[in-house]
C-alpha atoms as a PDB file:
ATOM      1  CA  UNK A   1      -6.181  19.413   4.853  1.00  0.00           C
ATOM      2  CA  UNK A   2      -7.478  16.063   7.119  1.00  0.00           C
ATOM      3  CA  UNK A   3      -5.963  13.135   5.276  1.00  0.00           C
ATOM      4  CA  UNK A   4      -9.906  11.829   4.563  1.00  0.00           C
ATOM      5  CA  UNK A   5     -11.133  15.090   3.171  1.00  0.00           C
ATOM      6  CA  UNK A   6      -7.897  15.004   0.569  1.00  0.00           C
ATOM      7  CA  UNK A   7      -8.792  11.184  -0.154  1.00  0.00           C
ATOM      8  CA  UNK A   8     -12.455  12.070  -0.624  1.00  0.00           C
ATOM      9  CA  UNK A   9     -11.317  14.774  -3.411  1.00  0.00           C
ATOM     10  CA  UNK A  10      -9.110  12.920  -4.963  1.00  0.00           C
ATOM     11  CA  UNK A  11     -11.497  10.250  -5.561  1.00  0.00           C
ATOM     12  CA  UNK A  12     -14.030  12.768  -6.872  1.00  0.00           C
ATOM     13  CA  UNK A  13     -11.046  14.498  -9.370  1.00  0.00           C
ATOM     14  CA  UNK A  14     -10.508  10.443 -11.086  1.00  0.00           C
ATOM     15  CA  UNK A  15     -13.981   9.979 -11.759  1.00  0.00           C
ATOM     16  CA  UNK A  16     -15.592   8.603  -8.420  1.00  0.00           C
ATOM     17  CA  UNK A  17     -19.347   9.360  -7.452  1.00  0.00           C
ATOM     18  CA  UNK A  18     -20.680   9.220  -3.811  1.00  0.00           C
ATOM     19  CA  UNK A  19     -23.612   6.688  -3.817  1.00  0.00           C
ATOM     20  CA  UNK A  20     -25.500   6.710  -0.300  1.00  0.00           C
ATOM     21  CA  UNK A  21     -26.223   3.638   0.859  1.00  0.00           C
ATOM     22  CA  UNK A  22     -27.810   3.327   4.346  1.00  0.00           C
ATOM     23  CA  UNK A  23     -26.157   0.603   5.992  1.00  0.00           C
ATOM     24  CA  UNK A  24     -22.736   1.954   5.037  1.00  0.00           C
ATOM     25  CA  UNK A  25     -23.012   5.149   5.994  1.00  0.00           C
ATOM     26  CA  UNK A  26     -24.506   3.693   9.942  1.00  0.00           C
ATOM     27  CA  UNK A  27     -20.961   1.817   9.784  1.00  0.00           C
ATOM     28  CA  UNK A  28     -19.564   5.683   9.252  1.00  0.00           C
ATOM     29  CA  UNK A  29     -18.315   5.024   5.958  1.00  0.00           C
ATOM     30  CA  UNK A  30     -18.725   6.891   2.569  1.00  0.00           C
ATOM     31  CA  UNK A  31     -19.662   4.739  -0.731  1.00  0.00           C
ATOM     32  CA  UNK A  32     -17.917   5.935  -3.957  1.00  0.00           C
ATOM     33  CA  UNK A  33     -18.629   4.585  -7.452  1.00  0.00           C
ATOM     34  CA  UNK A  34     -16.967   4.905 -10.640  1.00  0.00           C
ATOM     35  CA  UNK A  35     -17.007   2.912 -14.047  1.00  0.00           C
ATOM     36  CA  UNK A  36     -15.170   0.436 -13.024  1.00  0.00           C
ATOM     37  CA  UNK A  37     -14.427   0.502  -8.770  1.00  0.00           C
ATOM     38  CA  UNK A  38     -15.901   0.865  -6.171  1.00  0.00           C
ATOM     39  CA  UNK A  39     -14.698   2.991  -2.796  1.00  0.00           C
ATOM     40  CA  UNK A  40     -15.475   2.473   0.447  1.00  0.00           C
ATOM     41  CA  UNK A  41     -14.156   5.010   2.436  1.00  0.00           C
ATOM     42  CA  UNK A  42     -13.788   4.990   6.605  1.00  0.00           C
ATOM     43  CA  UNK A  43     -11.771   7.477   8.852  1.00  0.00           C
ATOM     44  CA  UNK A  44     -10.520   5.864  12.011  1.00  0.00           C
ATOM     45  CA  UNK A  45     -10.274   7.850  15.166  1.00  0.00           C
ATOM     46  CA  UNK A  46      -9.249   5.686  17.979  1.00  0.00           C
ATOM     47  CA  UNK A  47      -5.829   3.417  17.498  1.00  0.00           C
ATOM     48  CA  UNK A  48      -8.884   0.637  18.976  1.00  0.00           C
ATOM     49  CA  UNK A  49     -10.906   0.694  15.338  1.00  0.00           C
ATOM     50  CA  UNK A  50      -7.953  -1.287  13.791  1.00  0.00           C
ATOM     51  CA  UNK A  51      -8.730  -4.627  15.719  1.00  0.00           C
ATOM     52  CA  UNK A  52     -12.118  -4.130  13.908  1.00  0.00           C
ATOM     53  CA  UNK A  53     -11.252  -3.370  10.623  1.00  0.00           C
ATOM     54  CA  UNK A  54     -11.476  -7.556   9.203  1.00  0.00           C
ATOM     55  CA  UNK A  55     -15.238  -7.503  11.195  1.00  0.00           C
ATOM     56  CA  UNK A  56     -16.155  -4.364   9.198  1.00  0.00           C
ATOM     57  CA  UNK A  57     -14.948  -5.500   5.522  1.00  0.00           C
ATOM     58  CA  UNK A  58     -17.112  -8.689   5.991  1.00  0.00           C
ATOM     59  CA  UNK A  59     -20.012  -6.503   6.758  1.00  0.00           C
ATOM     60  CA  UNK A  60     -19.613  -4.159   3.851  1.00  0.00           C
ATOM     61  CA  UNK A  61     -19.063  -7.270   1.628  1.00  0.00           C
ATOM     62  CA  UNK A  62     -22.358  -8.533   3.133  1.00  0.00           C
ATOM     63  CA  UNK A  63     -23.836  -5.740   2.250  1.00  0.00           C
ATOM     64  CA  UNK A  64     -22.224  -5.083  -1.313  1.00  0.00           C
ATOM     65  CA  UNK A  65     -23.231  -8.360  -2.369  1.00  0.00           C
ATOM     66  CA  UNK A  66     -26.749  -7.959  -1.191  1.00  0.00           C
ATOM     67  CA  UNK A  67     -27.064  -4.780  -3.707  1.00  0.00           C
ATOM     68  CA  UNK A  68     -25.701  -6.922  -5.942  1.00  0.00           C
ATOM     69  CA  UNK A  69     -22.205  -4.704  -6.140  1.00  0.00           C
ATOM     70  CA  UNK A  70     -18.775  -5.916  -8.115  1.00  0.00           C
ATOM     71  CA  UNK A  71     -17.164  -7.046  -4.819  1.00  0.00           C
ATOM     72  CA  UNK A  72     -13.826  -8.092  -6.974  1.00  0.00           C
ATOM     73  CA  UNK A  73     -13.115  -4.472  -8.035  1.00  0.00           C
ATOM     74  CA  UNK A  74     -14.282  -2.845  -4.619  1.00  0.00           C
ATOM     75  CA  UNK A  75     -11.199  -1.606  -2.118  1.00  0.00           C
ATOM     76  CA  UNK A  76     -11.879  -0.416   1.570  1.00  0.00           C
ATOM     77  CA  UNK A  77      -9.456   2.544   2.077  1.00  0.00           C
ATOM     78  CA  UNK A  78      -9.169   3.453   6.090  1.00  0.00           C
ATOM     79  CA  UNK A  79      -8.036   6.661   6.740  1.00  0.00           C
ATOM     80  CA  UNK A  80      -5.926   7.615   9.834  1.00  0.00           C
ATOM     81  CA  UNK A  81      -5.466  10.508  11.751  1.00  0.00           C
ATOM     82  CA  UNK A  82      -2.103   9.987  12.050  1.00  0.00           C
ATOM     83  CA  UNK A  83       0.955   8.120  11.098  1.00  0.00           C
ATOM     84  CA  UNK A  84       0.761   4.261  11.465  1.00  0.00           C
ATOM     85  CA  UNK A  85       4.145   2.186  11.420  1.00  0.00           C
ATOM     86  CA  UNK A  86       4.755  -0.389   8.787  1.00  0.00           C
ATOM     87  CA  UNK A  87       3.763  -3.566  10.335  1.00  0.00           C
ATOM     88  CA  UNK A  88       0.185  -2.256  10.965  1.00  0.00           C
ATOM     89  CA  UNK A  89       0.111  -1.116   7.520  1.00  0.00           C
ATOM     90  CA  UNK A  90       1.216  -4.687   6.283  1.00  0.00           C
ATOM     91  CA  UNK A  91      -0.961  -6.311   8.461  1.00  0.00           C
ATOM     92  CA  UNK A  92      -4.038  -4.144   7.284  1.00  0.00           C
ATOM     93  CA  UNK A  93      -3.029  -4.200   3.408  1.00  0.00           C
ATOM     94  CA  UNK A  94      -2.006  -8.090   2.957  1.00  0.00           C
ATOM     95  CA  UNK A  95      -5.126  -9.299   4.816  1.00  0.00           C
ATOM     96  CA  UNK A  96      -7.225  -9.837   1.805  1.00  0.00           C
ATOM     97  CA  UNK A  97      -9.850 -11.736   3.771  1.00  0.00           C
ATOM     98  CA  UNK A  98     -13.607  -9.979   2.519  1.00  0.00           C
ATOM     99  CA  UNK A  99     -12.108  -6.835   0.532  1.00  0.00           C
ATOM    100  CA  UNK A 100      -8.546  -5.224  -0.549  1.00  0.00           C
ATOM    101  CA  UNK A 101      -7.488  -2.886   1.751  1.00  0.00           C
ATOM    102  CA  UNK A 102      -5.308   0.640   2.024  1.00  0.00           C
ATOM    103  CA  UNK A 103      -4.243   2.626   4.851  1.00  0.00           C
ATOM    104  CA  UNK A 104      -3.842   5.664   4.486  1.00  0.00           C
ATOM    105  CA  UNK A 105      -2.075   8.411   6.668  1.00  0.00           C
ATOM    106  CA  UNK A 106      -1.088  10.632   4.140  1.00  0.00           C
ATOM    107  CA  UNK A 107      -1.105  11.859   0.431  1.00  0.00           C
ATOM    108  CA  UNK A 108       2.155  10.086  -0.240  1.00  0.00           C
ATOM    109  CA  UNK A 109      -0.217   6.529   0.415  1.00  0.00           C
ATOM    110  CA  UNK A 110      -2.965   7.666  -2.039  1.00  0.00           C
ATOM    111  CA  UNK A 111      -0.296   7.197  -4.902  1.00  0.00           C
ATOM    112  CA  UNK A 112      -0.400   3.767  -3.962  1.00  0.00           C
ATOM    113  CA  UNK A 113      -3.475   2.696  -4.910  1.00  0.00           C
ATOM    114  CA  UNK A 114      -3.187   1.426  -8.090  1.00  0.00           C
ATOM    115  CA  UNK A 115      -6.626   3.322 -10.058  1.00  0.00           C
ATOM    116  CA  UNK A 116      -5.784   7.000  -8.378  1.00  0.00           C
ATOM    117  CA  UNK A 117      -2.152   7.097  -9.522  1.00  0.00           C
ATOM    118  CA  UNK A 118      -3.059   8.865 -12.991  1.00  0.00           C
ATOM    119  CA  UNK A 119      -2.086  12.411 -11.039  1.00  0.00           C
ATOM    120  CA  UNK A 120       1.197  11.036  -9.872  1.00  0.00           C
ATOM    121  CA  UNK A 121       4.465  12.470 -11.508  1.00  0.00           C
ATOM    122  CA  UNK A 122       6.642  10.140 -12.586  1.00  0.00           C
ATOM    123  CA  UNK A 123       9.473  10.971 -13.385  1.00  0.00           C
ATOM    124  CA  UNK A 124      12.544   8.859 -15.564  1.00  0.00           C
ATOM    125  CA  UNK A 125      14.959   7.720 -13.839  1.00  0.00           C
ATOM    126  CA  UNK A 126      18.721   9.246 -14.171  1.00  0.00           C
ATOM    127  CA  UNK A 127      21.052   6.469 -15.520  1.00  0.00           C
ATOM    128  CA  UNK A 128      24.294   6.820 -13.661  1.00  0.00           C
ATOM    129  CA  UNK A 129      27.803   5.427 -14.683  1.00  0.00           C
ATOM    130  CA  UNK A 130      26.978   1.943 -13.630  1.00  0.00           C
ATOM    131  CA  UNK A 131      26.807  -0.773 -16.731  1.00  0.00           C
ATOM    132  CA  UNK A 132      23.855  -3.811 -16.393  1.00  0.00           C
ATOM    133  CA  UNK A 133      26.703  -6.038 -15.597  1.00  0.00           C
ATOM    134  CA  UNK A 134      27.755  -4.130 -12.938  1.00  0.00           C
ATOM    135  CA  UNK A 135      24.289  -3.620 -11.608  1.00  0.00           C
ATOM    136  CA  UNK A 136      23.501  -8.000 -12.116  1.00  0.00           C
ATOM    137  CA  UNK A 137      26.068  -8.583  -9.915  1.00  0.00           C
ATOM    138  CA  UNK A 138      24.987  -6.359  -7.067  1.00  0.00           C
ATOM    139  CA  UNK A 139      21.590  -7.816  -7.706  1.00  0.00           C
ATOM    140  CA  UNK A 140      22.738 -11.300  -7.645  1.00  0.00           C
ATOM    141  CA  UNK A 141      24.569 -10.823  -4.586  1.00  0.00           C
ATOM    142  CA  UNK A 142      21.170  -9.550  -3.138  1.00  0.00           C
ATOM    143  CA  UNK A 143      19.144 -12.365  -4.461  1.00  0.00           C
ATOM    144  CA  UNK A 144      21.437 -15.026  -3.075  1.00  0.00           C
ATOM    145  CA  UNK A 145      21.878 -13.396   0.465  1.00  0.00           C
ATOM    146  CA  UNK A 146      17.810 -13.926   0.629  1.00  0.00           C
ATOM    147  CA  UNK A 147      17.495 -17.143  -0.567  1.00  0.00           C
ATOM    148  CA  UNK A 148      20.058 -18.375   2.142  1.00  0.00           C
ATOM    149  CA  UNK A 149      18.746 -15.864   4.949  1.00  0.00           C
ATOM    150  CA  UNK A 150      14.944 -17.892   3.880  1.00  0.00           C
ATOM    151  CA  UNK A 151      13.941 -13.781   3.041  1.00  0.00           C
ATOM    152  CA  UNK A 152      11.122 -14.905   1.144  1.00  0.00           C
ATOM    153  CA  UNK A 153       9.414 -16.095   4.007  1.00  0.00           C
ATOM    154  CA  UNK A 154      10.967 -14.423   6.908  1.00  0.00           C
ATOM    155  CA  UNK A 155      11.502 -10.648   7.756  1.00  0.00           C
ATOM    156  CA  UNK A 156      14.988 -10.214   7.423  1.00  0.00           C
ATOM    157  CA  UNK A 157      16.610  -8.847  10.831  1.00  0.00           C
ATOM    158  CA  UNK A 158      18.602  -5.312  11.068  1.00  0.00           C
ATOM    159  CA  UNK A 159      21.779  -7.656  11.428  1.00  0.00           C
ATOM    160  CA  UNK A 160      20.780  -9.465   8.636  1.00  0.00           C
ATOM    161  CA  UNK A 161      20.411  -6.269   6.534  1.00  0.00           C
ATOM    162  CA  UNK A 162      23.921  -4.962   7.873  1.00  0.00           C
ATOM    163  CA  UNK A 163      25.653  -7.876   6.943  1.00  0.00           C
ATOM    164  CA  UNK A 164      24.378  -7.291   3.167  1.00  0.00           C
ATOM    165  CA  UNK A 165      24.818  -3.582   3.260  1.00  0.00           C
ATOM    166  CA  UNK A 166      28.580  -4.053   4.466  1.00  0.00           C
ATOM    167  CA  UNK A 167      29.321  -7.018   1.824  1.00  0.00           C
ATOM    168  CA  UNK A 168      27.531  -4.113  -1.154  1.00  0.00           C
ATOM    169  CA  UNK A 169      29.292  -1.629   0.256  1.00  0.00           C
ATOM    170  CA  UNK A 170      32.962  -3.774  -0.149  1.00  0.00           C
ATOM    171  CA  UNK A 171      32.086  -4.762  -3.837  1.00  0.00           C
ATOM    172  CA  UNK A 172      31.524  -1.296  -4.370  1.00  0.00           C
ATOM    173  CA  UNK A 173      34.723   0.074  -3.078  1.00  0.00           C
ATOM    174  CA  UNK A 174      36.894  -2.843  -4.773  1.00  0.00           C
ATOM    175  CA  UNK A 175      35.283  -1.938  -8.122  1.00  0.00           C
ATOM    176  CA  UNK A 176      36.430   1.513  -7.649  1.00  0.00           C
ATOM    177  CA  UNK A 177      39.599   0.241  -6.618  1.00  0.00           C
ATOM    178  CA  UNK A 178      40.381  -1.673  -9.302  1.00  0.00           C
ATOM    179  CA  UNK A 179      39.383   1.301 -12.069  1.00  0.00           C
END
């Protein structure tokens, strides 16, 4: 099933209504409404329509607030055809400029917006041998390899990311080790 026709039902199964509204649908979007959000749903076809995307979530805010629409609890959710690598996704999803955006390529992304997760298994998780203290001091490792690698601001680099995985991996062994 196309990756839009899924979202579309899935918003229907939690509750969603489609409301038409003219000047959204000539954008080629879909307006869904429930009790408390509101949907606006696009498909994008040509890799092209993503340089667009911030020009057409000020225009569907413009036009929200001129039906006088809750813009705070609105989301734009852009569906692709295909896959999309990560950086577009981050650059899509943390540019909150006009409305809060998803991409999505796939069923797996629908479970991450945060009022359709209700259908999503989870699961608990399996506690393995490890003790808290055991797991605070791989965490604390972690958290002070980012705060002197700056990784709250900066995108850590694959190098970067070996050189924790190798120091995680020889804690690990020298705990079993020393058993």
């Amino acid at each position: 099933m196309d990756i839009f026709n899924a979202t579309h039902n899935r918003l229907l199964e939690n509750g969603f209504e489609v409301f038409d509204i003219k000047e959204i649908e000539k954008l080629g979007a879909s307006f869904y409404k429930s009790s408390i959000n509101n949907v606006v749903l696009k498909k994008l076809h040509y890799s092209k329509e993503i340089n667009l995307i911030k020009s057409f979530s000020m225009e569907i805010r413009s036009i929200l607030l001129e039906g006088k629409e809750n813009i705070w609890n609105t989301y734009l959710l852009f569906c692709f055809g295909s896959e999309i690598d990560f950086e577009t996704n981050y650059k899509i999803e943390r540019d909150t400029k006009a409305l809060r955006k998803y991409a999505i390529s796939s069923e797996l992304d629908l479970n991450r917006v945060p009022f359709l997760d209700e259908f999503r298994v989870i699961k608990k998780p399996i506690k393995n041998e490890v003790t808290l203290e055991d797991e605070s001091i791989y965490l604390q490792e972690i958290i002070h390899f980012l705060q002197e690698s700056d990784g709250k601001h900066n995108k850590l680099s694959l190098d970067q990311l070996d050189v924790l995985m190798n120091k995680l991996l020889k804690m690990v062994e020298q705990r079993y080790e020393n058993r």
